[in-house]
Protein backbone atom coordinates (compact mmCIF):
# COMPACT_ATOMS: atom_id res chain seq x y z
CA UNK A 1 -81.50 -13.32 -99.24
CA UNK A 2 -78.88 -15.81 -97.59
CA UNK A 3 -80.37 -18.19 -100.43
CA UNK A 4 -80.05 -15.61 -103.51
CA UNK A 5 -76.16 -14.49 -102.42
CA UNK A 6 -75.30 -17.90 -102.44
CA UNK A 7 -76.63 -18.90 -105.89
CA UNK A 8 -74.96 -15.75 -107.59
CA UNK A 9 -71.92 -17.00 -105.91
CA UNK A 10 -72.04 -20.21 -107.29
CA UNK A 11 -72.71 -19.29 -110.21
CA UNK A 12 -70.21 -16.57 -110.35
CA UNK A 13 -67.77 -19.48 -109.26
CA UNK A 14 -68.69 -21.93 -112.13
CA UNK A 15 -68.15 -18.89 -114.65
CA UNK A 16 -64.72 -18.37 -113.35
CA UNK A 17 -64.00 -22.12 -112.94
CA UNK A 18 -64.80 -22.26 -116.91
CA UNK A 19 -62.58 -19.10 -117.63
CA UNK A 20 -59.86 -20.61 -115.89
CA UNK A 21 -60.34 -23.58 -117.73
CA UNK A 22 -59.66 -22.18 -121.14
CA UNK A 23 -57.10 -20.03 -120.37
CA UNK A 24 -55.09 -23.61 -119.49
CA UNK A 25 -56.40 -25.55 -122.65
CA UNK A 26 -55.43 -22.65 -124.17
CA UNK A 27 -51.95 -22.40 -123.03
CA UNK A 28 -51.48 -25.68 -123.49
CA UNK A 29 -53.15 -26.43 -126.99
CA UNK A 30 -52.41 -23.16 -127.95
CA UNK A 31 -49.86 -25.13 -131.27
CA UNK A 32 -53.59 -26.69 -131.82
CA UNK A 33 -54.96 -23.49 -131.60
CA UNK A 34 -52.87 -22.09 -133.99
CA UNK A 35 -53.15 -24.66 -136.75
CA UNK A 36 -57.13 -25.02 -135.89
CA UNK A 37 -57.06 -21.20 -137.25
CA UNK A 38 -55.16 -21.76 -139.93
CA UNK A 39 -57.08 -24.39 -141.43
CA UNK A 40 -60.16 -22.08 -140.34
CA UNK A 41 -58.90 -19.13 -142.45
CA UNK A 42 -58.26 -21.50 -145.66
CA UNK A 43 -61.78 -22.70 -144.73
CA UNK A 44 -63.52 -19.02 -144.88
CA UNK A 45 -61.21 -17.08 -147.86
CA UNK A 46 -61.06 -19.42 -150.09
CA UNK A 47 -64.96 -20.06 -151.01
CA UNK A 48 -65.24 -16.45 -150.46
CA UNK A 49 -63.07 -15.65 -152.93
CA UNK A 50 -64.07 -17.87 -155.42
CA UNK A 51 -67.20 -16.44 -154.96
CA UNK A 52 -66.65 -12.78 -155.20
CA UNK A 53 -64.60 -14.20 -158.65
CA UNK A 54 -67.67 -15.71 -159.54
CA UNK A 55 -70.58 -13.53 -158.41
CA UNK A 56 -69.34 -9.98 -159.27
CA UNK A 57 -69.03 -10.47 -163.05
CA UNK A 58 -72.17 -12.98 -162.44
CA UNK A 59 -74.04 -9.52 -160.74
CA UNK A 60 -73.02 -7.32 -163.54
CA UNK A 61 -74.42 -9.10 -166.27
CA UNK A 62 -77.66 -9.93 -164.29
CA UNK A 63 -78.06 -5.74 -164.40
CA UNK A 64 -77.44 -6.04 -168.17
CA UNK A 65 -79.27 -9.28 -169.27
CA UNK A 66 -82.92 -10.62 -168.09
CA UNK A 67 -82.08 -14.34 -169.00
CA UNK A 68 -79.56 -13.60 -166.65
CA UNK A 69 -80.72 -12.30 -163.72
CA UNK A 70 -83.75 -14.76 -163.17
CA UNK A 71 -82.00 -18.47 -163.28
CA UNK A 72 -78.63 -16.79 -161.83
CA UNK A 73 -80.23 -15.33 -158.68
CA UNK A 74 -83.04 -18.25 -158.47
CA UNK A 75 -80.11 -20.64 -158.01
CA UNK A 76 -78.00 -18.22 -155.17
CA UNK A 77 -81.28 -18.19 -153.17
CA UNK A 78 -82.06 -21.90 -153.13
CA UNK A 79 -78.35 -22.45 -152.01
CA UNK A 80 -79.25 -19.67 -149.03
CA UNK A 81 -82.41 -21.70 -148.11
CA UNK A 82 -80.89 -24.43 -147.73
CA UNK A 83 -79.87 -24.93 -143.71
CA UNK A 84 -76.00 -24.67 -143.61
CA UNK A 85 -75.31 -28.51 -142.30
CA UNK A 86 -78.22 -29.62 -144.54
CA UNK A 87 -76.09 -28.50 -147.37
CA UNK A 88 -72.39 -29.22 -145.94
CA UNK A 89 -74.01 -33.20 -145.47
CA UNK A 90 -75.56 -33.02 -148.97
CA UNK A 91 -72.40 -32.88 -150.56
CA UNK A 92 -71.72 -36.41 -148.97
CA UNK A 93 -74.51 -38.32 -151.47
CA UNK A 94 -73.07 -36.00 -154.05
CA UNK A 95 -69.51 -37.98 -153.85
CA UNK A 96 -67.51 -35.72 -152.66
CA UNK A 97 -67.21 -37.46 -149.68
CA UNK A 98 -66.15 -36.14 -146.29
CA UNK A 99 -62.81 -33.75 -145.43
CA UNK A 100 -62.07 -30.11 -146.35
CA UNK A 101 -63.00 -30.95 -150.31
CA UNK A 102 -66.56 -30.80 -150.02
CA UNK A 103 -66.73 -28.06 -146.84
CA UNK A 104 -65.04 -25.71 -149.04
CA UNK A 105 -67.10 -26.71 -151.89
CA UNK A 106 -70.15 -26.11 -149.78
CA UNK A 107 -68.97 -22.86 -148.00
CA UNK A 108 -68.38 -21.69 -151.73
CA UNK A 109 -72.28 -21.98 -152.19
CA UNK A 110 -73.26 -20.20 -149.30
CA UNK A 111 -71.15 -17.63 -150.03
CA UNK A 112 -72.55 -16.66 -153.62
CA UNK A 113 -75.98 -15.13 -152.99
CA UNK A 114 -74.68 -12.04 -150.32
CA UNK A 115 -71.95 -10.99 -153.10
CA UNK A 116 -74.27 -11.70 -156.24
CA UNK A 117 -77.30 -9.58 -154.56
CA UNK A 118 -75.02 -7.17 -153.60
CA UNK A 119 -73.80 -6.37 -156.66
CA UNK A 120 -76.85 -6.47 -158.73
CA UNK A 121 -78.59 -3.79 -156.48
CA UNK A 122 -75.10 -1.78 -156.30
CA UNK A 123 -75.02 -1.82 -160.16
CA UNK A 124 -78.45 -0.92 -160.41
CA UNK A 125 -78.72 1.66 -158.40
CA UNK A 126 -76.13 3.73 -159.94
CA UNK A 127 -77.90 6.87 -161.36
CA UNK A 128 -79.01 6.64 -164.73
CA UNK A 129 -77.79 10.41 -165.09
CA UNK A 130 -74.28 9.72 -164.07
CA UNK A 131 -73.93 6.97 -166.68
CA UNK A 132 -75.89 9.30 -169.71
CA UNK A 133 -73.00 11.90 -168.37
CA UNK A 134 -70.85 9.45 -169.03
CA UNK A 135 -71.68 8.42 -172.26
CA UNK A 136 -71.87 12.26 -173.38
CA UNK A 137 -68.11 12.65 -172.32
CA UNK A 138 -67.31 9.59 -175.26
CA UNK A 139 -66.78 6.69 -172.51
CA UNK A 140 -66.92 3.21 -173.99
CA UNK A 141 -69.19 0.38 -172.46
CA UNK A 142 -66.00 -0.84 -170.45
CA UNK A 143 -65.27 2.58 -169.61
CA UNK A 144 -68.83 3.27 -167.62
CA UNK A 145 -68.29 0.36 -166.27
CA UNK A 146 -65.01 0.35 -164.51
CA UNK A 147 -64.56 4.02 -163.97
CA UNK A 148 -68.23 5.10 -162.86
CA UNK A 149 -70.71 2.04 -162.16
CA UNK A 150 -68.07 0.02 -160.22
CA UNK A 151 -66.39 2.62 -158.31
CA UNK A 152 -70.26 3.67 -157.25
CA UNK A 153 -71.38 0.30 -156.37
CA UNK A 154 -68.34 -0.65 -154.56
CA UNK A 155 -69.39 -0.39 -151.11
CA UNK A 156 -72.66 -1.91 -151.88
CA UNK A 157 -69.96 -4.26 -153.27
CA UNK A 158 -67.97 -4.32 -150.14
CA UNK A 159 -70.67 -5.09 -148.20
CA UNK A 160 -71.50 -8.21 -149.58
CA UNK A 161 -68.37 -9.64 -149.27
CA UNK A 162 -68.22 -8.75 -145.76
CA UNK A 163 -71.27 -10.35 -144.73
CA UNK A 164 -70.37 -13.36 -146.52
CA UNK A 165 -67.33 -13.42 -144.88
CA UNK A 166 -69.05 -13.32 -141.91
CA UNK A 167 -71.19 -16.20 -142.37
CA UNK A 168 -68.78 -18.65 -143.90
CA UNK A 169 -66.83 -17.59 -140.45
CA UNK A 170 -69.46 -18.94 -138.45
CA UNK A 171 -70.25 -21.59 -141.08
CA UNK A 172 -67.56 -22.85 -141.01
CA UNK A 173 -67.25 -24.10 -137.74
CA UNK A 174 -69.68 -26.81 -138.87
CA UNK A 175 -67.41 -28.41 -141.42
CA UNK A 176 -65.83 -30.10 -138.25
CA UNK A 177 -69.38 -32.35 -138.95
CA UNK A 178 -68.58 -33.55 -141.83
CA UNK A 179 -64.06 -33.86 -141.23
CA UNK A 180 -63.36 -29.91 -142.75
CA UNK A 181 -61.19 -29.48 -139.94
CA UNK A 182 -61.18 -25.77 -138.25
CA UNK A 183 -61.83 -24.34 -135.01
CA UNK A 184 -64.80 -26.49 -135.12
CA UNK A 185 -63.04 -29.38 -134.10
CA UNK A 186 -63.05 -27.87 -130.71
CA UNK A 187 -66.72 -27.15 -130.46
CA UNK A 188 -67.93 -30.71 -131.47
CA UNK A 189 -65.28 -32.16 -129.56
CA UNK A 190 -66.55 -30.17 -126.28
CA UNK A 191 -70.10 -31.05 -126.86
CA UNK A 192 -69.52 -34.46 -127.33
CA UNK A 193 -67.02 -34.81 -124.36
CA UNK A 194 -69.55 -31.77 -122.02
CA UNK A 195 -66.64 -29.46 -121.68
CA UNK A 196 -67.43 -26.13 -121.57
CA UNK A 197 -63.67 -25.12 -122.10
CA UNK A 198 -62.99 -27.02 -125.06
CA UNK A 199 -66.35 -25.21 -126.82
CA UNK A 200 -65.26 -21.99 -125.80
CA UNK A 201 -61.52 -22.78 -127.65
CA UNK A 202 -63.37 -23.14 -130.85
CA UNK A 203 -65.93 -20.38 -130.25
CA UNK A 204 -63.85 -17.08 -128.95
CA UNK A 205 -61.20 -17.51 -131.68
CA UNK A 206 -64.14 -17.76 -134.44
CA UNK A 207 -65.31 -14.50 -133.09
CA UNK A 208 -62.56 -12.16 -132.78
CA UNK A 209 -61.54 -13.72 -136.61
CA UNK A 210 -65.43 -12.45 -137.48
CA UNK A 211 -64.41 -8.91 -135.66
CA UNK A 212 -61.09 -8.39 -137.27
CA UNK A 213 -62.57 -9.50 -140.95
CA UNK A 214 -65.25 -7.00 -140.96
CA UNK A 215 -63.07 -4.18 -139.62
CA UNK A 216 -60.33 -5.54 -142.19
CA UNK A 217 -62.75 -5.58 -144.88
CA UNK A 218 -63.89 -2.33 -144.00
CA UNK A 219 -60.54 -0.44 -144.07
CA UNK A 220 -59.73 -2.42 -147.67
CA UNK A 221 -63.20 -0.42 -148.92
CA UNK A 222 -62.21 2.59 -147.44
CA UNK A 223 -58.93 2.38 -149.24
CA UNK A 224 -60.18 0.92 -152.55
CA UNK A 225 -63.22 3.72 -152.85
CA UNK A 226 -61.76 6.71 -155.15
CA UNK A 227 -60.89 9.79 -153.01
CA UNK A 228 -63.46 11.76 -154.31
CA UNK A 229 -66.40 9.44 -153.25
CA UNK A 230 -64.48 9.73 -149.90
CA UNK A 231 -64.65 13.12 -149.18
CA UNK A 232 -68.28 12.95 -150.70
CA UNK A 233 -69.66 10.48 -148.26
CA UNK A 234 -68.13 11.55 -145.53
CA UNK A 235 -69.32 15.28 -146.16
């Protein structure tokens, strides 16, 4: 028993020793800190907006065209297969070299599949009623497609681009590999040097940036979906 107390106590000791730890890094990195999230952030919006440029109009003509949808989503799931630093070193053969160029280039990648399925399955699932409706009430093509499909599929839309975020989050902590910069700097610098303080300055700040996205994301499709889905859904 004597044996037992004592281990938990060590161990509860070593925990605290490491919280203690990165509480002082953190004070005193905390300008390092600061810009390490910043380039994080450029890191993790940036492909993800590109893609959701990219993929939604990409999704919406995969629901409308065959030669479309095959090659388009075929491509977005080879990207997905491909094991994140797999595909952040490929892009050093490729000639993009190494830096924030070709993490952002392959963060981009990654991010395409989660918005483009999305999309395609929130488009398609739309009821084939509501858009007949639609047509009988005069709407044009553009008109269905702006004022009933997209407003429909939006949270399936919204969803997408909140688990992309997500990933590319946690992603991109691995661009640090290949000289992206980002809060990954402090994990590979910690496992290189053993210190579990330096790991957890990289680590805890990716996190709470992966909570605050998804419950930013989620108020911006709360706000975005038309009142009257609102009130429907929450009925």
């Amino acid at each position: 028993m004597d044996q037992k107390i004592t281990t938990i106590q060590l161990t509860k000791l070593g925990v605290d020793t490491v919280f203690m730890s990165f509480l002082e890094v953190l004070i005193d990195r905390r300008i390092d800190v600061l810009f390490a999230i910043q380039e994080h952030l450029v890191l993790v919006f940036t492909p993800v907006l590109l893609a959701a440029v990219i993929s939604i109009p990409l999704g919406i003509l995969a629901t409308r065209y065959r030669w479309v949808e095959v090659p388009v989503m075929n491509i977005a799931n080879i990207f997905q297969t491909i094991p994140s630093l797999a595909l952040l070193a490929l892009m050093i053969p490729l000639g993009l070299g190494i830096g924030q160029k070709p993490a952002l280039v392959a963060l981009f990648l990654y991010a395409l599949l989660p918005i483009l399925r999305n999309t395609y399955i929130g488009i398609r699932n739309v009821d084939e009623s509501v858009k007949e409706a639609a047509k009988g009430m005069g709407m044009t093509y553009f008109q269905i497609l702006y004022m009933v499909e997209l407003p429909i599929a939006l949270s399936v839309i919204m969803g997408g681009i909140r688990t992309a975020t997500v990933i590319i989050i946690g992603t991109a902590t691995l661009a640090a590999m290949i000289g992206g910069g980002g809060l990954g700097d402090f994990i590979v610098t910690g496992l290189g040097m053993v210190r579990n303080e330096l790991i957890l300055l990289g680590a805890i700040p990716a996190a709470v940036l992966a909570l605050i996205a998804e419950f930013a994301l989620g108020r911006l499709e709360r706000i975005l979906t038309p009142r009257g889905l609102r009130i429907a859904r929450d009925s």
